[in-house]
Protein backbone atom coordinates (compact mmCIF):
# COMPACT_ATOMS: atom_id res chain seq x y z
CA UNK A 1 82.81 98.95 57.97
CA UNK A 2 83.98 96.18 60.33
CA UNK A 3 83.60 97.39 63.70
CA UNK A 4 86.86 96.42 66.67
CA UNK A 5 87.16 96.40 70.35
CA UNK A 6 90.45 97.18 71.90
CA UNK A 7 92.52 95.57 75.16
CA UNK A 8 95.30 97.40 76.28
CA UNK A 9 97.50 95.49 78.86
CA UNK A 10 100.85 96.03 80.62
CA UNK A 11 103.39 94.44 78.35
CA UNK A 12 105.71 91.83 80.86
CA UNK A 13 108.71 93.33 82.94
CA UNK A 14 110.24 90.50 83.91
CA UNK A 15 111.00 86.58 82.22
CA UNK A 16 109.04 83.54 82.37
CA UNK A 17 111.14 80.25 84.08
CA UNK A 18 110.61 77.40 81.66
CA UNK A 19 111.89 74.43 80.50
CA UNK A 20 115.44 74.51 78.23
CA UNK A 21 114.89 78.18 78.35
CA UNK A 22 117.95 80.01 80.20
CA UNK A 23 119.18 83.13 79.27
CA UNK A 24 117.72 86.12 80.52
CA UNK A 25 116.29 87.45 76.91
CA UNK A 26 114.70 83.71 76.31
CA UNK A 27 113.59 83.97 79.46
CA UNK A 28 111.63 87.70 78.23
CA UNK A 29 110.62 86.57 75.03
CA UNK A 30 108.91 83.40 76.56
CA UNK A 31 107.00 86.01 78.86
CA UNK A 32 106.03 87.69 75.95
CA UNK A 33 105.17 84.56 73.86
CA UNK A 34 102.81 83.09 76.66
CA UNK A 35 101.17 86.56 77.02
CA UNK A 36 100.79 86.47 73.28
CA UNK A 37 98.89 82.99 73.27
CA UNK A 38 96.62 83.46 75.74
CA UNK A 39 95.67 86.71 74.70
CA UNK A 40 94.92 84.75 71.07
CA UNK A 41 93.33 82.36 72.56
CA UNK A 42 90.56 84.68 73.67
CA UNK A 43 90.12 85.83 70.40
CA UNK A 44 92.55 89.11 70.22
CA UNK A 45 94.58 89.65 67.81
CA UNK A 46 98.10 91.50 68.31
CA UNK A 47 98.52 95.04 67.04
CA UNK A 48 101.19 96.56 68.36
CA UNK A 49 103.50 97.81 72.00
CA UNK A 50 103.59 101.30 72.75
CA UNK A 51 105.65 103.49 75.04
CA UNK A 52 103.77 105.60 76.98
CA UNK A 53 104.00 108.61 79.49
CA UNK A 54 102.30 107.64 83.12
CA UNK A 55 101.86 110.32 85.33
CA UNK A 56 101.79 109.03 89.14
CA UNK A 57 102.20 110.80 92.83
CA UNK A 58 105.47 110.98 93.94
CA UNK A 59 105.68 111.62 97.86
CA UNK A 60 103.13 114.08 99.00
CA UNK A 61 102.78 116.64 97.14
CA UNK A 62 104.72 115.86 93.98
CA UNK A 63 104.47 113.73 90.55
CA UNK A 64 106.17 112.10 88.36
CA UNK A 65 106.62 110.61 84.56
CA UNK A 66 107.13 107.23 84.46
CA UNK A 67 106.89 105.55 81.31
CA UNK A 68 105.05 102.41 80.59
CA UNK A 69 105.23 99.45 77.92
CA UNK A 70 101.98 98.44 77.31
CA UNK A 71 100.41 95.86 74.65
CA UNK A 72 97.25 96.85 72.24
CA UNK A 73 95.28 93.75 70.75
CA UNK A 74 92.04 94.33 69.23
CA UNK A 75 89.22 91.88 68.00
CA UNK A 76 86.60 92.24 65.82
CA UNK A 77 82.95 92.72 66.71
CA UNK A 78 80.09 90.51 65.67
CA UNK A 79 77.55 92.31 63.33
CA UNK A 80 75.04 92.31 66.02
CA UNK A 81 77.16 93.73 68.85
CA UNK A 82 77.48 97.39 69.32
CA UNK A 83 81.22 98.88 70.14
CA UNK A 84 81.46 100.32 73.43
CA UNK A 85 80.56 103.74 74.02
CA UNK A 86 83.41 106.14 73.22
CA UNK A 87 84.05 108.18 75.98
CA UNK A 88 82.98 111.95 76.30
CA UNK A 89 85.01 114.49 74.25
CA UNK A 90 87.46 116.54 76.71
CA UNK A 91 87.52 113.59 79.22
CA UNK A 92 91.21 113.21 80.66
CA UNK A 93 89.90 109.88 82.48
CA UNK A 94 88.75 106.58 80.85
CA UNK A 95 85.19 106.24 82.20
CA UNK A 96 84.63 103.30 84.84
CA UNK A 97 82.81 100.16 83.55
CA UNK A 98 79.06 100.73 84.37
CA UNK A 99 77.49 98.21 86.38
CA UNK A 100 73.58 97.56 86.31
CA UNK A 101 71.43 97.49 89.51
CA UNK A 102 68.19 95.38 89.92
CA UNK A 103 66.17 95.34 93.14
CA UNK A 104 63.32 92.99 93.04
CA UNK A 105 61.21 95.56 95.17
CA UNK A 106 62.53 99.09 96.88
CA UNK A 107 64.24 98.81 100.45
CA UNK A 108 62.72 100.15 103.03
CA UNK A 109 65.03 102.45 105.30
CA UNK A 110 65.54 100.47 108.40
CA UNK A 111 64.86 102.01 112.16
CA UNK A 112 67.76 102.70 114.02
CA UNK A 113 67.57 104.30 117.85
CA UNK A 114 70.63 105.38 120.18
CA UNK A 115 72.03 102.05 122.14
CA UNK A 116 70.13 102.17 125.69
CA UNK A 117 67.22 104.60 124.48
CA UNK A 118 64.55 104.24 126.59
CA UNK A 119 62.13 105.93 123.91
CA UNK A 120 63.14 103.70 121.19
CA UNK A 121 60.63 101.45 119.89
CA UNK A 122 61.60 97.68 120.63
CA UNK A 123 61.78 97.04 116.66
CA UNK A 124 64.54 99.52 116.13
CA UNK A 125 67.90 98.46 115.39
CA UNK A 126 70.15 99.46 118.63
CA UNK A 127 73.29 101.60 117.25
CA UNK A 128 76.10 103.05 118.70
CA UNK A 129 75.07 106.78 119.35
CA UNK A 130 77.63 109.39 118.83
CA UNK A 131 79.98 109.50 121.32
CA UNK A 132 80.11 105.91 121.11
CA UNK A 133 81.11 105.94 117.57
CA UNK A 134 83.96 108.40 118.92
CA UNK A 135 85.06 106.69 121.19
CA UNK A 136 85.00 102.90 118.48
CA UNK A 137 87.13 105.57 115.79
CA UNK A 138 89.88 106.27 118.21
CA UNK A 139 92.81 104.51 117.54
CA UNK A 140 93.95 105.04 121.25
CA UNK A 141 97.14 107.35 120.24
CA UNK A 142 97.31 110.69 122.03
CA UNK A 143 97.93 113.82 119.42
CA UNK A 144 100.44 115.24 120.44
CA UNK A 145 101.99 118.90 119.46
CA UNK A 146 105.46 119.06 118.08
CA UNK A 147 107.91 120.59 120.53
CA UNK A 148 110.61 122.50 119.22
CA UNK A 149 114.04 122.40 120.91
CA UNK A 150 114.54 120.44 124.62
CA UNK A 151 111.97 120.54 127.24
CA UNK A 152 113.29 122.12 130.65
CA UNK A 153 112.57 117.92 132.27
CA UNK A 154 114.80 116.79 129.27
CA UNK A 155 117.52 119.49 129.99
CA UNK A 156 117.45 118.89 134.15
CA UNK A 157 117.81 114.92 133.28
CA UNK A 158 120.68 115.38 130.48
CA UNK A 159 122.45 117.43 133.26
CA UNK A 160 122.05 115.26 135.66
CA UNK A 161 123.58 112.29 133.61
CA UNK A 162 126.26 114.23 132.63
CA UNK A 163 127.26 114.97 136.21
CA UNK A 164 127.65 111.23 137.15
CA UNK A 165 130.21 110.10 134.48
């Protein structure tokens, strides 16, 4: 049995500028066709556009549907290459491409000692120590509590201005 891969990409929202093409449909359908073509020249072939439910934050706590057009090409697979792995049963995620590591020989942990240690050994990599690294995460804005209602300084000053008109 002849074995496929599978590209899904976001179909286009919006027309392509070219030359002799001006209505607002040619405009789409030359988005489309350019898509189409360079998609074919990589070797996929077109299967179909699908409508499909995205669900995305809305606001804080919320969500909602949107719905997305989105383009499926597939290509077949040489006789040597293996499909990719299909992804765990009960997975609500697609899986994230795996990337390979290769280390020619383990790291070593390096040696770190508190900036202006006098114990530290003179190899050791001088670090902020931890109110440093406070004081370098502070963004310099003062938290401040919500007050509900005027202050009694607000009040005395709105009184005040009031008075002298």
């Amino acid at each position: 049995m002849q074995a496929f891969e599978y590209k899904v990409v976001p179909a286009p929202a919006k027309g392509t500028k070219a030359k002799g093409v001006k209505t607002p449909e040619a405009r789409f359908a030359n988005s489309i066709e350019i898509l189409l073509n360079e998609m074919a020249a990589e070797g996929w072939e077109f299967q179909r556009v699908e409508l499909l439910p995205s669900e995305e934050r809305s606001g804080m706590m919320g969500s909602a549907t949107n719905w997305r057009n989105v383009m499926v090409f597939r290509r077949a697979l040489a006789a040597d290459e293996k499909p990719a792995k299909a992804p765990e049963a009960g997975r609500k995620e697609p899986a994230a491409p795996s990337v390979e590591f290769r280390h020619s020989e383990p790291e070593t942990p390096r040696l770190t000692a508190a900036a202006g240690d006098p114990e530290a050994p003179p190899e050791a990599e001088q670090v902020p120590g931890p109110g440093a690294a406070k004081m370098q995460a502070d963004d310099g804005v003062e938290e401040l509590s919500p007050v509900s209602g005027m202050t009694a300084a607000l009040k005395a000053r709105a009184g005040i201005k009031d008075g002298d008109k």
